[in-house]
Protein backbone atom coordinates (compact mmCIF):
# COMPACT_ATOMS: atom_id res chain seq x y z
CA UNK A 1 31.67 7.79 32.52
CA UNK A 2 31.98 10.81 30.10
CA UNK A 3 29.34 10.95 27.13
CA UNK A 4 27.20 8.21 29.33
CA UNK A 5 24.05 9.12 27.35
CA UNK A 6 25.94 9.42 24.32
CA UNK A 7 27.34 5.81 24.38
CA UNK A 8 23.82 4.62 25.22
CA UNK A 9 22.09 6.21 22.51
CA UNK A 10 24.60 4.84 19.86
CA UNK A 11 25.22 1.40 20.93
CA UNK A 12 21.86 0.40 22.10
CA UNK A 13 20.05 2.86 19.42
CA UNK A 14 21.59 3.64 16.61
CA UNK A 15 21.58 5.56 13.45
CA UNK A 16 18.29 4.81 11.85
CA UNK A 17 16.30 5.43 15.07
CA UNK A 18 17.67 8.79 15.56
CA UNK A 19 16.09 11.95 14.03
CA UNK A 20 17.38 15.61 14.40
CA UNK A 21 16.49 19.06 13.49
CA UNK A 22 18.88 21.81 13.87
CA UNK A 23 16.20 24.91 13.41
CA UNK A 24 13.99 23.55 15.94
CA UNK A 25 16.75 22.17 18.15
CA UNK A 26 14.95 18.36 18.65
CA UNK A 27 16.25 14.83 18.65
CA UNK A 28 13.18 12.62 17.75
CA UNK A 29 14.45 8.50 19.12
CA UNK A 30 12.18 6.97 16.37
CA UNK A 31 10.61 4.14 17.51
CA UNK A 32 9.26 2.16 14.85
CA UNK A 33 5.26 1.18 14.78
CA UNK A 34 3.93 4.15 17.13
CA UNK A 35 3.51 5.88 14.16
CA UNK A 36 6.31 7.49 13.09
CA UNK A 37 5.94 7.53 9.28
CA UNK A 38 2.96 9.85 10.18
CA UNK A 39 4.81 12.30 12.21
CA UNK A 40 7.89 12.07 9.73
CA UNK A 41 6.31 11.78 6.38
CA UNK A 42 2.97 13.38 6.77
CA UNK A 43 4.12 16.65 9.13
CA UNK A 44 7.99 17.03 9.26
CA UNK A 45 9.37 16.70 6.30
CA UNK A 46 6.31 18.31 4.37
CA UNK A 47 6.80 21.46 6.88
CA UNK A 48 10.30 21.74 8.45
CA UNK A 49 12.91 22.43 5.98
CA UNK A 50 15.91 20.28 7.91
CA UNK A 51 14.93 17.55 9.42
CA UNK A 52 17.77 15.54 9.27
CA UNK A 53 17.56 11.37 9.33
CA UNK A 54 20.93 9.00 8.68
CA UNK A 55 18.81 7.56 5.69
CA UNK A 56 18.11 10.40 4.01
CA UNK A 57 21.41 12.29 4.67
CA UNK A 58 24.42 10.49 5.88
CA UNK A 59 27.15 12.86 5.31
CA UNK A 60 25.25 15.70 7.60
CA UNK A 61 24.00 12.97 9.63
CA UNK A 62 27.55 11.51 10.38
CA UNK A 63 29.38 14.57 10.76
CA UNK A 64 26.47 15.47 13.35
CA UNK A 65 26.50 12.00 14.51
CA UNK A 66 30.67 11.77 15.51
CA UNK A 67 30.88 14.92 17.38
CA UNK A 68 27.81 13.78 19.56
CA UNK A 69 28.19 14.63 23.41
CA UNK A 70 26.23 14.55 26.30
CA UNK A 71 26.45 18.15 26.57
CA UNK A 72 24.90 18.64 22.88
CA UNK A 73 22.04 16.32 23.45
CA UNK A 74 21.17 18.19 26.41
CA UNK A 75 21.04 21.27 24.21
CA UNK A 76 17.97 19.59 22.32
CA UNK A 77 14.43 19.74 22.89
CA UNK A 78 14.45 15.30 22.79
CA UNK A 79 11.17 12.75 22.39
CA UNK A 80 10.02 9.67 21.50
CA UNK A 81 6.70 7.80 21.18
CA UNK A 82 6.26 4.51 22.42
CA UNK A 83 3.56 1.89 22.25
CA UNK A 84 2.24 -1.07 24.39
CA UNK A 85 4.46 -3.69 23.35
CA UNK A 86 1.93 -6.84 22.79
CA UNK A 87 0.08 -4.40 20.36
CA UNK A 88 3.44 -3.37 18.72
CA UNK A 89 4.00 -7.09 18.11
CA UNK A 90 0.83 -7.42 16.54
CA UNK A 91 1.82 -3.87 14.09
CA UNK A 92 5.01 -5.41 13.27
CA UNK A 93 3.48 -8.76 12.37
CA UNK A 94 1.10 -7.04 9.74
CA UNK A 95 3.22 -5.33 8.44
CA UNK A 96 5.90 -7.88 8.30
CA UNK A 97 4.91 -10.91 7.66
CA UNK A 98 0.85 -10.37 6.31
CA UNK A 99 1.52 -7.26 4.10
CA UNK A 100 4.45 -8.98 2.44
CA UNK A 101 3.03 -12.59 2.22
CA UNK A 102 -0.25 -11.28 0.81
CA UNK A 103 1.83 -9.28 -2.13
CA UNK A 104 3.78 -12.14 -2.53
CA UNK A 105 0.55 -14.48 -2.97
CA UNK A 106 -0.51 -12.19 -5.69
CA UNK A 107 2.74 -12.40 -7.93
CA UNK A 108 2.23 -16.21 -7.97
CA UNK A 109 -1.86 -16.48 -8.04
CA UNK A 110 -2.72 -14.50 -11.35
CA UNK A 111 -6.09 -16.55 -10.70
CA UNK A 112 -6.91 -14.03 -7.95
CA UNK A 113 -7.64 -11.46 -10.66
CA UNK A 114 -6.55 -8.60 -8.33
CA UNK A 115 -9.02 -9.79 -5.71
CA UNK A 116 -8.26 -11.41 -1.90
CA UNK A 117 -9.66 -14.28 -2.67
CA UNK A 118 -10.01 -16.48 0.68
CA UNK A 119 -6.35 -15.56 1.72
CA UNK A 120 -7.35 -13.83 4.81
CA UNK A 121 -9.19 -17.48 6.00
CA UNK A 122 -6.02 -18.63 7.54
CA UNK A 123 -5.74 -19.22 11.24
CA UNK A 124 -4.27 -16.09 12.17
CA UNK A 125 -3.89 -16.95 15.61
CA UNK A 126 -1.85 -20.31 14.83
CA UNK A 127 0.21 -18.05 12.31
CA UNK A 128 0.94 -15.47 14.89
CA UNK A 129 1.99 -17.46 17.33
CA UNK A 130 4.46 -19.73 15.09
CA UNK A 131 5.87 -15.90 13.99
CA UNK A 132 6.09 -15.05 18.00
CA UNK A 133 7.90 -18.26 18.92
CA UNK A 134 10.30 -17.34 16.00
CA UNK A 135 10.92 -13.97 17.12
CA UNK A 136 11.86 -14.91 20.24
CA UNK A 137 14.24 -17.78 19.31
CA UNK A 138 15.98 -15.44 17.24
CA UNK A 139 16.32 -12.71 19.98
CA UNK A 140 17.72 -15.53 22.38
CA UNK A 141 19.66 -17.46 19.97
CA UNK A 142 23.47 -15.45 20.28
CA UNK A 143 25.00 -17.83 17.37
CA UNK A 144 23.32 -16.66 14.51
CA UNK A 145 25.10 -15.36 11.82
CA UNK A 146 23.46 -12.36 11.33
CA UNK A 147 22.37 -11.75 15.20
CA UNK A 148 21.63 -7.81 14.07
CA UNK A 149 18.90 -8.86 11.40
CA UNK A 150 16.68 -10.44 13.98
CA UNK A 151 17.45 -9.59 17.76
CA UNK A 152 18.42 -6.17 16.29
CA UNK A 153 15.10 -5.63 14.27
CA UNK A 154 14.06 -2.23 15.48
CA UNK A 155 10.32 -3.64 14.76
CA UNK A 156 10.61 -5.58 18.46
CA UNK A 157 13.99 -4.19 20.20
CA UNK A 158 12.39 -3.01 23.77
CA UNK A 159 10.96 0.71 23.53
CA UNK A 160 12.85 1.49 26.90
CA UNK A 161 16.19 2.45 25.78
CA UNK A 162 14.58 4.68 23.80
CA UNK A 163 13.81 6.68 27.13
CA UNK A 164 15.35 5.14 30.09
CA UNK A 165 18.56 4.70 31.02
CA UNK A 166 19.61 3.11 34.32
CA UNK A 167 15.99 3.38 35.36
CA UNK A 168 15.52 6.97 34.94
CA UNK A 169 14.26 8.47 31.74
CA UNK A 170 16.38 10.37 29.71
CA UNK A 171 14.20 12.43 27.09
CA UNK A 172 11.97 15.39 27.90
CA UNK A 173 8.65 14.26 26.32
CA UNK A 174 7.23 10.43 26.21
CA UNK A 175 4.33 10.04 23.90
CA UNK A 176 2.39 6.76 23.69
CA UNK A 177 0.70 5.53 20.92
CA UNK A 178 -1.96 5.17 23.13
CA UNK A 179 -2.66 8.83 23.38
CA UNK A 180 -1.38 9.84 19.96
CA UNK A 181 -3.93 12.48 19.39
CA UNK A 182 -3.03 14.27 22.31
CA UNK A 183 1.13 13.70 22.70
CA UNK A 184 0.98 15.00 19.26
CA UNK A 185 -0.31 17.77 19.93
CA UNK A 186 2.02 18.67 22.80
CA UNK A 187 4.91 17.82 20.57
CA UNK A 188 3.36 19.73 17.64
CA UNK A 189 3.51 22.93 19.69
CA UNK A 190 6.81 22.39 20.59
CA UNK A 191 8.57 22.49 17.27
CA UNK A 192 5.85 24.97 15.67
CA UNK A 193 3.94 21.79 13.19
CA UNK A 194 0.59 20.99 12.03
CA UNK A 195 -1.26 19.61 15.47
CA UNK A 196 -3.79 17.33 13.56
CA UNK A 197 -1.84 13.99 12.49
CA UNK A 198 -2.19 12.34 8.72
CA UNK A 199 -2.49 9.06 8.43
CA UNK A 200 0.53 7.85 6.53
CA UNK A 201 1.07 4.20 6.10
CA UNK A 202 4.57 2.85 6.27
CA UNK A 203 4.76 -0.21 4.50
CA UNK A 204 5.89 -0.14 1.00
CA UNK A 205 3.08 -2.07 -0.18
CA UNK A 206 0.68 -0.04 1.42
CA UNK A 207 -1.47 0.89 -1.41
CA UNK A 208 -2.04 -2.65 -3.18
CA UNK A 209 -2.55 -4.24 0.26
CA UNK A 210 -4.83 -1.33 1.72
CA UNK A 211 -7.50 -3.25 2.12
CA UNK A 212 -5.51 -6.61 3.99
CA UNK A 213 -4.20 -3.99 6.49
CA UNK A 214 -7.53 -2.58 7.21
CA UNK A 215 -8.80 -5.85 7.53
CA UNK A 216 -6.06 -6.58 9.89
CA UNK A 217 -5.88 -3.71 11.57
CA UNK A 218 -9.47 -3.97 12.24
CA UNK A 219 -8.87 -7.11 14.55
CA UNK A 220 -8.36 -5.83 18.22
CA UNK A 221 -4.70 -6.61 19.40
CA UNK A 222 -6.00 -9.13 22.18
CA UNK A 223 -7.12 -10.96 19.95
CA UNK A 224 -3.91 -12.38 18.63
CA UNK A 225 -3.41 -13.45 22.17
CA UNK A 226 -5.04 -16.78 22.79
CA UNK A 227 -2.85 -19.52 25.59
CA UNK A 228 -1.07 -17.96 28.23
CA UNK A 229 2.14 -19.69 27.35
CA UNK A 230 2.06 -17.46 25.19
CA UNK A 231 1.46 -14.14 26.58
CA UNK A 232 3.74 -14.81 29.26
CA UNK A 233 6.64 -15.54 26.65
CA UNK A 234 5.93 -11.97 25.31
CA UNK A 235 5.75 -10.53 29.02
CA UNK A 236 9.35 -11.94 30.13
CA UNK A 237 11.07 -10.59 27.22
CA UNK A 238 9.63 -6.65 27.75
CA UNK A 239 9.23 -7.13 31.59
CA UNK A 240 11.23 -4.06 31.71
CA UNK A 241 9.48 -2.02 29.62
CA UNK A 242 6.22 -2.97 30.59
CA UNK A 243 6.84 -2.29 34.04
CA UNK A 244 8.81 1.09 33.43
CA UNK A 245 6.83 2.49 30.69
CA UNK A 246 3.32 1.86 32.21
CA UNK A 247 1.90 -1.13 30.84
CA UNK A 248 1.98 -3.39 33.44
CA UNK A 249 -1.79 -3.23 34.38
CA UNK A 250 -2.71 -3.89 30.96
CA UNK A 251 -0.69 -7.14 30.71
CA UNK A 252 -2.12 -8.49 33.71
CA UNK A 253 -5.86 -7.97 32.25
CA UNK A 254 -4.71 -9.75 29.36
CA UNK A 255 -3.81 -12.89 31.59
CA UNK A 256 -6.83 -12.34 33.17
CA UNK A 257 -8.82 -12.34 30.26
CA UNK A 258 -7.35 -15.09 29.25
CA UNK A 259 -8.33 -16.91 31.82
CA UNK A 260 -11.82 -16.62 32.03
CA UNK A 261 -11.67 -17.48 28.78
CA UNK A 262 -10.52 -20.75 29.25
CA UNK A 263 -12.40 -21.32 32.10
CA UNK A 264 -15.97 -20.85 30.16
CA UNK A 265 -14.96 -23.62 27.46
């Protein structure tokens, strides 16, 4: 098929995941929560002078974007970052559901005073797990309205395409969250940036929920993991992934963890 990886990046990518640079020849596949808004707020944009996203520019973007071809992407330096995708869950439910909720809360409690209050006392883990269940209804469920609002939220679509295509990868460079310090660096050299990374947060309520995320972010992924109904939900739907991108082992000490967990109460 001409333009194979062309056709893939489009239809199972898109616009908004896709990141170019024409001085240092890159294409950056964005994947969202492996900290991106880092690398594209806190470096790129602050250092390269045309760094080019379909957000910020859509006439150069398009233009670039329509005479796409294998050929051309070949031509480009091309990376993404990906993360272990039960902890991505977790990212995308902070920032989500918790960031927004909590600002929310705060319009319509003036008795908080600008403080948390007790808001944070919630059973996370019941919470999480309703959110999880709803996640994957919607990414099953092929008669909604809307399907691209949920199934097609880039917060949870499987990292693979972003690398892999028909089981081989397709980009020059994976970097995992998991070794962000590092895969920065090696992609840092590559297009001449800063090596040392900022943190940048992404959400737009960042700075009146700092100190919810923190809290949040403090709690170690695993934790939101507690029946292994539902970790095995999670591992059917990214199967793929976690078996092609390297995260297999990880999944199975989670089950394992799991179980002995049960086993001691």
């Amino acid at each position: 098929m001409k333009n194979k990886l062309t056709n893939h990046i489009k239809n199972k990518l898109g616009k908004y995941s896709v990141i170019y640079c024409p001085s240092k020849n890159f294409i950056w596949y964005k994947v969202p929560k492996t900290a991106g808004t880092s690398m594209f707020r806190g470096v790129m944009l602050k250092e390269l002078d045309d760094v080019i996203s379909y957000k910020a520019h859509p006439k150069e973007f398009d233009l670039w974007w329509d005479n796409l071809t294998d050929e051309k992407i070949q031509s480009y330096y091309t990376f993404t970052f990906i993360r272990n995708p039960f902890d991505r869950l977790v990212s995308a439910f902070s920032h989500l559901v918790i960031e927004n909720v909590f600002e929310e809360f705060k319009k319509v409690e003036p008795i908080l005073n600008g403080k948390e209050s007790n808001i944070l006392g919630y059973d996370f883990n019941t919470t999480y797990s309703l959110w999880i269940l709803f996640v994957m209804r919607c990414m099953g469920n092929s008669d909604m309205e809307d399907q691209s609002m949920y199934s097609g939220s880039a917060h949870w679509i499987p990292q693979y395409n972003f690398c892999v295509m028909d089981g081989l990868q397709h980009v020059d460079f994976i970097g995992s969250y998991e070794n962000l310090k590092n895969d920065w660096k090696t992609i840092a050299k590559k297009i001449g940036v800063t090596e040392t990374l900022p943190y940048v947060g992404a959400s737009a309520t960042s700075k009146t929920t700092l100190t919810t995320r923190e809290k949040h972010m403090s709690i170690p992924w695993d934790w939101y993991y507690v029946n292994s109904d539902l970790i095995n939900k999670v591992y059917n739907y990214y199967e793929q992934e976690i078996k092609l991108l390297g995260y297999d082992e990880q999944a199975k000490t989670l089950l394992s963890e799991n179980r002995l967990k049960n086993l001691k109460q």
